[in-house]
C-alpha atoms as a PDB file:
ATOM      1  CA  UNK A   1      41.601 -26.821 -10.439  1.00  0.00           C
ATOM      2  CA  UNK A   2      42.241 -26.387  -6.957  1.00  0.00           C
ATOM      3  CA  UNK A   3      41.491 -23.454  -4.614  1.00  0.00           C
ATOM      4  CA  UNK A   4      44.002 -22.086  -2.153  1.00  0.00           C
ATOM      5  CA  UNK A   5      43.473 -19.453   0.662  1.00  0.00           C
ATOM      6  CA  UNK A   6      45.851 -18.085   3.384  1.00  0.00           C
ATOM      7  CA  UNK A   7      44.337 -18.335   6.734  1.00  0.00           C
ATOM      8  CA  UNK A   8      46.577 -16.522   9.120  1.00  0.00           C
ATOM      9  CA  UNK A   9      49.559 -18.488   8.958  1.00  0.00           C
ATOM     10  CA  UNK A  10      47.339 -21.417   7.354  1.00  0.00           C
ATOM     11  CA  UNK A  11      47.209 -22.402   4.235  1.00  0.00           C
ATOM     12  CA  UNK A  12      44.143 -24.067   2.834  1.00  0.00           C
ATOM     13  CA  UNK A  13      44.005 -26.114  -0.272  1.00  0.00           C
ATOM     14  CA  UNK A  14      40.426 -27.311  -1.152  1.00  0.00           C
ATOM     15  CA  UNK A  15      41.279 -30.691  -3.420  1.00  0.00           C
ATOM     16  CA  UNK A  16      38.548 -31.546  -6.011  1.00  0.00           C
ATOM     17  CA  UNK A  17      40.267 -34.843  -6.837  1.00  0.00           C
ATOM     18  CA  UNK A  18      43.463 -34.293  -8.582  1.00  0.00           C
ATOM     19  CA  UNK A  19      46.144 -33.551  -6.230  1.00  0.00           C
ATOM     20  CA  UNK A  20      46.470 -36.510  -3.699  1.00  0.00           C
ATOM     21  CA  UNK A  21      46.346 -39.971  -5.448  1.00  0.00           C
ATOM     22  CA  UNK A  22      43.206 -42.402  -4.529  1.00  0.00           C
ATOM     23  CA  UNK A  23      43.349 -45.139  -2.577  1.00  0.00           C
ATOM     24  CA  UNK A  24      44.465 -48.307  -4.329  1.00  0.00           C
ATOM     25  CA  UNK A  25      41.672 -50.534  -5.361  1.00  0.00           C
ATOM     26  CA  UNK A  26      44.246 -54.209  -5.419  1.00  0.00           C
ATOM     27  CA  UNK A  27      43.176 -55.760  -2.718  1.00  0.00           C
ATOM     28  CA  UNK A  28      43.953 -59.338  -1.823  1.00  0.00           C
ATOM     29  CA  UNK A  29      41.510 -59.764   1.156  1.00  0.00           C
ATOM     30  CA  UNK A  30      39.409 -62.740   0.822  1.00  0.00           C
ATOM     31  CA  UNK A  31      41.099 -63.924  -2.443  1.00  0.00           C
ATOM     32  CA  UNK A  32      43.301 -66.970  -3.760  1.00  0.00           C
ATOM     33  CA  UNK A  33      45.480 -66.837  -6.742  1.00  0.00           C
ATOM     34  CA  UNK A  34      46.431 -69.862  -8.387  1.00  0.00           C
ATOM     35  CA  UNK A  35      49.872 -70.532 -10.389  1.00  0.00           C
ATOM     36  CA  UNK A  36      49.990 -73.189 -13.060  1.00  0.00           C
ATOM     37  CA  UNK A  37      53.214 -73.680 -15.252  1.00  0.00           C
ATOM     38  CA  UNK A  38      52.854 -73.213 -19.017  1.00  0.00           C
ATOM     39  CA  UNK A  39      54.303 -74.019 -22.106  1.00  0.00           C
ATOM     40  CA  UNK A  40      56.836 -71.258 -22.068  1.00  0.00           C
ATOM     41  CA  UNK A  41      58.353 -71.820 -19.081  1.00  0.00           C
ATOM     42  CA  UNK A  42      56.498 -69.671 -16.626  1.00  0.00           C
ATOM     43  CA  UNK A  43      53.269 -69.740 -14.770  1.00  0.00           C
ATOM     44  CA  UNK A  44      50.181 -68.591 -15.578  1.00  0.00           C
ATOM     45  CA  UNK A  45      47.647 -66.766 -12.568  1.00  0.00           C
ATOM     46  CA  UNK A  46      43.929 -67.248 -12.528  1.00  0.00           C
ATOM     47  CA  UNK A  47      41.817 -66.145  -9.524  1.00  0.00           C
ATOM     48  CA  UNK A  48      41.275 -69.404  -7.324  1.00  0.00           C
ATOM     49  CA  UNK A  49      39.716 -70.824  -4.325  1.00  0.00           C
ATOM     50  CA  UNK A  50      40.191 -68.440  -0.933  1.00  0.00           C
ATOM     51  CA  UNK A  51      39.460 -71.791   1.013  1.00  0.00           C
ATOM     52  CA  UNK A  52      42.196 -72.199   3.418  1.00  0.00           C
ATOM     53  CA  UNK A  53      43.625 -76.093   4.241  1.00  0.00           C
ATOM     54  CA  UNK A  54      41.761 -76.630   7.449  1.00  0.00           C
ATOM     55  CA  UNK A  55      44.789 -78.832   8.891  1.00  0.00           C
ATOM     56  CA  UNK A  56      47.143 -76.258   9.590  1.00  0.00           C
ATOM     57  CA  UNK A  57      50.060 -79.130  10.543  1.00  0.00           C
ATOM     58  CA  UNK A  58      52.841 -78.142  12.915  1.00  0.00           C
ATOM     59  CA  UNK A  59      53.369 -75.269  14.467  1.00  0.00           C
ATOM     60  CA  UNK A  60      56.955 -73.549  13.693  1.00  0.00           C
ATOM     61  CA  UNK A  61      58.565 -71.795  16.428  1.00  0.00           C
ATOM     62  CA  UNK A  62      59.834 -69.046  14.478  1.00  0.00           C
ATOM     63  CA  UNK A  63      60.906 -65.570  16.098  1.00  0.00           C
ATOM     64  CA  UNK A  64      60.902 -62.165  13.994  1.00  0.00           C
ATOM     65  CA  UNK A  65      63.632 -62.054  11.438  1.00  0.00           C
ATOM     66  CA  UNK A  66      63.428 -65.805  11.649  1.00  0.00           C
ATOM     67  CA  UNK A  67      63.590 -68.942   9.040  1.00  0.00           C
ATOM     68  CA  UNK A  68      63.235 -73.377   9.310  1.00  0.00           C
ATOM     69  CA  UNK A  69      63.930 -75.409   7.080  1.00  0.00           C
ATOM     70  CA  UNK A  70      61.431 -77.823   5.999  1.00  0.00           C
ATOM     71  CA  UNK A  71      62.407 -81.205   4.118  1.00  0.00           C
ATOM     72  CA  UNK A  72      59.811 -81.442   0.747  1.00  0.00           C
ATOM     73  CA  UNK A  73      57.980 -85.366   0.792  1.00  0.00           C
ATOM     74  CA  UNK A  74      58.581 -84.753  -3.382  1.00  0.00           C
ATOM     75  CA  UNK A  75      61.224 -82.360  -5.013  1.00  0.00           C
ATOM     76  CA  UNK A  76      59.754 -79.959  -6.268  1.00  0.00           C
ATOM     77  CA  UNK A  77      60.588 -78.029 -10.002  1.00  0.00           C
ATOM     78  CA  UNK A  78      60.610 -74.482  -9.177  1.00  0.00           C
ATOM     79  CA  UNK A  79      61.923 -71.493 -11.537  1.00  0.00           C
ATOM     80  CA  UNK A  80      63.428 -74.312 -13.404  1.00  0.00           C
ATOM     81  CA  UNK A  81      65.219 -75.937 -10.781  1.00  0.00           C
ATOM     82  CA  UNK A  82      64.488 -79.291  -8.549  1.00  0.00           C
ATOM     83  CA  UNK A  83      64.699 -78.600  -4.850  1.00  0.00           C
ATOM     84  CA  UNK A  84      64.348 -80.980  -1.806  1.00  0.00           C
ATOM     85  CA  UNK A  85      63.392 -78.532   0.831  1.00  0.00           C
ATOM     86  CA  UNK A  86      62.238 -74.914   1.600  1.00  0.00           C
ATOM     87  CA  UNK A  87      62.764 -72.595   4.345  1.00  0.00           C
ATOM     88  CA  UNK A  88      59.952 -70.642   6.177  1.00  0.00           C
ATOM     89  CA  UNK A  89      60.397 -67.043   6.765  1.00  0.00           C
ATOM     90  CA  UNK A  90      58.852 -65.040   9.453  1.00  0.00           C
ATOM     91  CA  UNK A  91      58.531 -62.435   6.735  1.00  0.00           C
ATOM     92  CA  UNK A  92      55.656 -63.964   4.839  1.00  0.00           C
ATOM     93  CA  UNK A  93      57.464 -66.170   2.084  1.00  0.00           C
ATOM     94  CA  UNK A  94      59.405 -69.365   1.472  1.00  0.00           C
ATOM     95  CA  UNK A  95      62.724 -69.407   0.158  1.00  0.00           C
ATOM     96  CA  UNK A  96      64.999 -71.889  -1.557  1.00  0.00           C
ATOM     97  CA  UNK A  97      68.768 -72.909  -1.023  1.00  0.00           C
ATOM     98  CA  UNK A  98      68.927 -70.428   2.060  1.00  0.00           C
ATOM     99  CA  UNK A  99      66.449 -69.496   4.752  1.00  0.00           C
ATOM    100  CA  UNK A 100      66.099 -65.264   4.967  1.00  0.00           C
ATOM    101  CA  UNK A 101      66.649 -64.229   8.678  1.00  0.00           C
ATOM    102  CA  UNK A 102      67.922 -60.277   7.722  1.00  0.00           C
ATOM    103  CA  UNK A 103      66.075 -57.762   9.278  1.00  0.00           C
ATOM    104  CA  UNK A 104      67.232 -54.873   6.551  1.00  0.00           C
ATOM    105  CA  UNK A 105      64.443 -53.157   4.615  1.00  0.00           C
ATOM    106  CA  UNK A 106      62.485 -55.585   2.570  1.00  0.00           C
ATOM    107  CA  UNK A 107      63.433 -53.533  -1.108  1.00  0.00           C
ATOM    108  CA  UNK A 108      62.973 -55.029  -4.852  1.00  0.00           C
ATOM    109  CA  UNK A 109      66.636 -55.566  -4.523  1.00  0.00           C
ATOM    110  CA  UNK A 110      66.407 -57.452  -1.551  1.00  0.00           C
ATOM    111  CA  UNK A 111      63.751 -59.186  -2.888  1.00  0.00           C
ATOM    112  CA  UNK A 112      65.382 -59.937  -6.702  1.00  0.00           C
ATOM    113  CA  UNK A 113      68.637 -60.728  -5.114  1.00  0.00           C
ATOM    114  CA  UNK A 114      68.447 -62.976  -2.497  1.00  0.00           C
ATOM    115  CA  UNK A 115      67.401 -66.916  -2.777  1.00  0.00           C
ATOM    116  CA  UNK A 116      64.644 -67.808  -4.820  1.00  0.00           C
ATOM    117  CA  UNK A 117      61.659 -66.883  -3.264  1.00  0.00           C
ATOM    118  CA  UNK A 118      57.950 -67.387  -3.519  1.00  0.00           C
ATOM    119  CA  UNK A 119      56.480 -64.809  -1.353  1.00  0.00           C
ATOM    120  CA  UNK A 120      52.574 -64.117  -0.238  1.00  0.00           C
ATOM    121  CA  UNK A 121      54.135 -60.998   1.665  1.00  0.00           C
ATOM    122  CA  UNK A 122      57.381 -59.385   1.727  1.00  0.00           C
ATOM    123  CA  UNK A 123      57.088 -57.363   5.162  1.00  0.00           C
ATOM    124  CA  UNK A 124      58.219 -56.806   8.442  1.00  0.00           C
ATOM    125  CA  UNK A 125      56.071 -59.552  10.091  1.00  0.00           C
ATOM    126  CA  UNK A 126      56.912 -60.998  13.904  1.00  0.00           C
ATOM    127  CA  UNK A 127      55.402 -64.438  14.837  1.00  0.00           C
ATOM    128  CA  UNK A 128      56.919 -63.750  18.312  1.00  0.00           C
ATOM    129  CA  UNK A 129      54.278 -61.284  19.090  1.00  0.00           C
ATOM    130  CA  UNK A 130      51.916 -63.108  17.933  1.00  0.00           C
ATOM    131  CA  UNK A 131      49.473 -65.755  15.902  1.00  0.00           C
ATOM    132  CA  UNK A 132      51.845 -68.472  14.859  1.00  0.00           C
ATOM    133  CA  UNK A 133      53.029 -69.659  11.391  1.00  0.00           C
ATOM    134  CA  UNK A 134      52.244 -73.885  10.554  1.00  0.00           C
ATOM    135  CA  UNK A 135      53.673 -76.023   7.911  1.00  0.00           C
ATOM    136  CA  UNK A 136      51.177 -79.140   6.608  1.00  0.00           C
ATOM    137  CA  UNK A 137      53.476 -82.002   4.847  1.00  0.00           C
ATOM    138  CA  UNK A 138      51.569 -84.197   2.608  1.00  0.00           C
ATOM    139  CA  UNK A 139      52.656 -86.535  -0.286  1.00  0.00           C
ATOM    140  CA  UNK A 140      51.505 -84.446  -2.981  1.00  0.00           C
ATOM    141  CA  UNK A 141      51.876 -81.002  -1.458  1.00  0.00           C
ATOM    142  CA  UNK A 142      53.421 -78.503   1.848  1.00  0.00           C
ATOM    143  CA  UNK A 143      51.005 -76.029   3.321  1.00  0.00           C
ATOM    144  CA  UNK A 144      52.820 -72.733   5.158  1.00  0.00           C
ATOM    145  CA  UNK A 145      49.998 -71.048   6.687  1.00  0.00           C
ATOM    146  CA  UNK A 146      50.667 -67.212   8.808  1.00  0.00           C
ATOM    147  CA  UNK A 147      48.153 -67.335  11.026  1.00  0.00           C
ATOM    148  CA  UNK A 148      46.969 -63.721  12.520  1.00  0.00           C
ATOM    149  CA  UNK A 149      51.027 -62.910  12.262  1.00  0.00           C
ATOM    150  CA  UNK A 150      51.537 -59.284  13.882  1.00  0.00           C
ATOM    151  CA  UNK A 151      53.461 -56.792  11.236  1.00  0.00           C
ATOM    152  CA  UNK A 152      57.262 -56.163  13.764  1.00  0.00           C
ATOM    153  CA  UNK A 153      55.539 -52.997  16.025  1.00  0.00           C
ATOM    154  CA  UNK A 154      52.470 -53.279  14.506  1.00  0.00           C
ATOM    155  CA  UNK A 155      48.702 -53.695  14.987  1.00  0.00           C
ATOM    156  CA  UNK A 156      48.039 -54.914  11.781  1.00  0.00           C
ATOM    157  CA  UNK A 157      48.054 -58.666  10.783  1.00  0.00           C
ATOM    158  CA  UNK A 158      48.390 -61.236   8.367  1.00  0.00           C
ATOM    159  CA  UNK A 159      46.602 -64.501   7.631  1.00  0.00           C
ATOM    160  CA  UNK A 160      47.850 -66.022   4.871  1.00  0.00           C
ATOM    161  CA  UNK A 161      48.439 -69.395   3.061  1.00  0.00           C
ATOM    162  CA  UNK A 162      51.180 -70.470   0.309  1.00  0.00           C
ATOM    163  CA  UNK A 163      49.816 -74.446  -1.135  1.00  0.00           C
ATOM    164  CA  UNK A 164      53.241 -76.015  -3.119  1.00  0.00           C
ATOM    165  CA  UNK A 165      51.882 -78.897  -4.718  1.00  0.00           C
ATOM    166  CA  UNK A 166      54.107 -81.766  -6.301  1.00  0.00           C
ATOM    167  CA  UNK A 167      52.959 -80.951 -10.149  1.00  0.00           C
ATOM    168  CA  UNK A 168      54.107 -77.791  -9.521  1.00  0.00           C
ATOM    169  CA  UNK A 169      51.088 -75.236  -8.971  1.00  0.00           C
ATOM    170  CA  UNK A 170      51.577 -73.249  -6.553  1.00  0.00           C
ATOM    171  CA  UNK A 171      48.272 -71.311  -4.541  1.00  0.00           C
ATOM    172  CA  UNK A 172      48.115 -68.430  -2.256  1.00  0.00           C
ATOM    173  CA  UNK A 173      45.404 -67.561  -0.461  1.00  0.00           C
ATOM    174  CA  UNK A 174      44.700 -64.528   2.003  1.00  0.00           C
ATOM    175  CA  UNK A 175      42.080 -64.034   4.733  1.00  0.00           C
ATOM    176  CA  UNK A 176      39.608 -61.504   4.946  1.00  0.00           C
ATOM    177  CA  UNK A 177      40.524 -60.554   8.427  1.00  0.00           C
ATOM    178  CA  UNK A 178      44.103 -59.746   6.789  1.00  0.00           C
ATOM    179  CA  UNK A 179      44.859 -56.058   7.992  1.00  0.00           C
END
């Protein structure tokens, strides 16, 4: 249990473990998950490759709170649907139907709500400030990569990269230098 002393007009609490909660041991640095469809309808993950696409493609000039829409070289099935393009968000994901430019707080209901989404991050991030976000357009697949994005205000950043392949499978894939 833990031991508490007043200190003047300090209180000390000595914590043997059990009051504050641990760090969380999830961590996505230096990994790449890889979505397959199944048999039921949904996807199956499996740990895959971390290797980034080398040929990042064009850079998107994309501001914070900001989306482009990107024209798909197949349609791809996603959640059940065919789509022809995507649109890039600032924010760390790809959307369907509708780009995402709101800069409200990025919630579950935000998230749920909104267009279909397939999202390597859901935050705050600000390509103005810089790194720069690139989209690769092949036959078979469409690369987004966030390269060292800034979080909006932030010193931290992302390097990340969503693979949407024409069969379907979709891979993400984050850097080790992702802070």
């Amino acid at each position: 249990p833990a031991v508490s002393d007043d200190i003047g007009h300090i209180a000390v609490i000595q914590d043997p473990g059990s009051i504050t909660v641990p760090a969380n041991p999830f961590d996505l640095k230096d990994v790449g998950l890889s979505f397959t469809r199944n048999t039921s309808g949904g996807y199956d993950v499996r740990q895959g490759s971390a290797t980034f696409v080398s040929a990042l493609g064009q850079r998107l000039s994309l501001g914070d709170d900001d989306s482009s829409q990107v024209v798909l070289p197949f349609t791809a099935s996603v959640f059940g649907r065919s789509f022809t393009s995507l649109f890039v968000n600032s924010d760390g994901n790809l959307t369907f139907e509708a780009g995402d430019s709101a800069s409200t707080e990025r919630s579950v209901s935000r998230f749920l709500t909104g267009a279909p989404r397939l999202a390597l991050q859901f935050a705050d991030l600000d390509p103005s400030a810089g790194g720069g976000v690139f989209v690769n357009t092949q036959s078979d697949s469409v690369t987004v990569t966030w390269c060292n994005v800034p979080g909006f205000e932030s010193t931290r950043k992302v390097t990340a990269q969503l693979v949407l392949k024409a069969d379907g499978q979709i891979d993400m894939r984050y850097a080790a230098t992702t802070t």
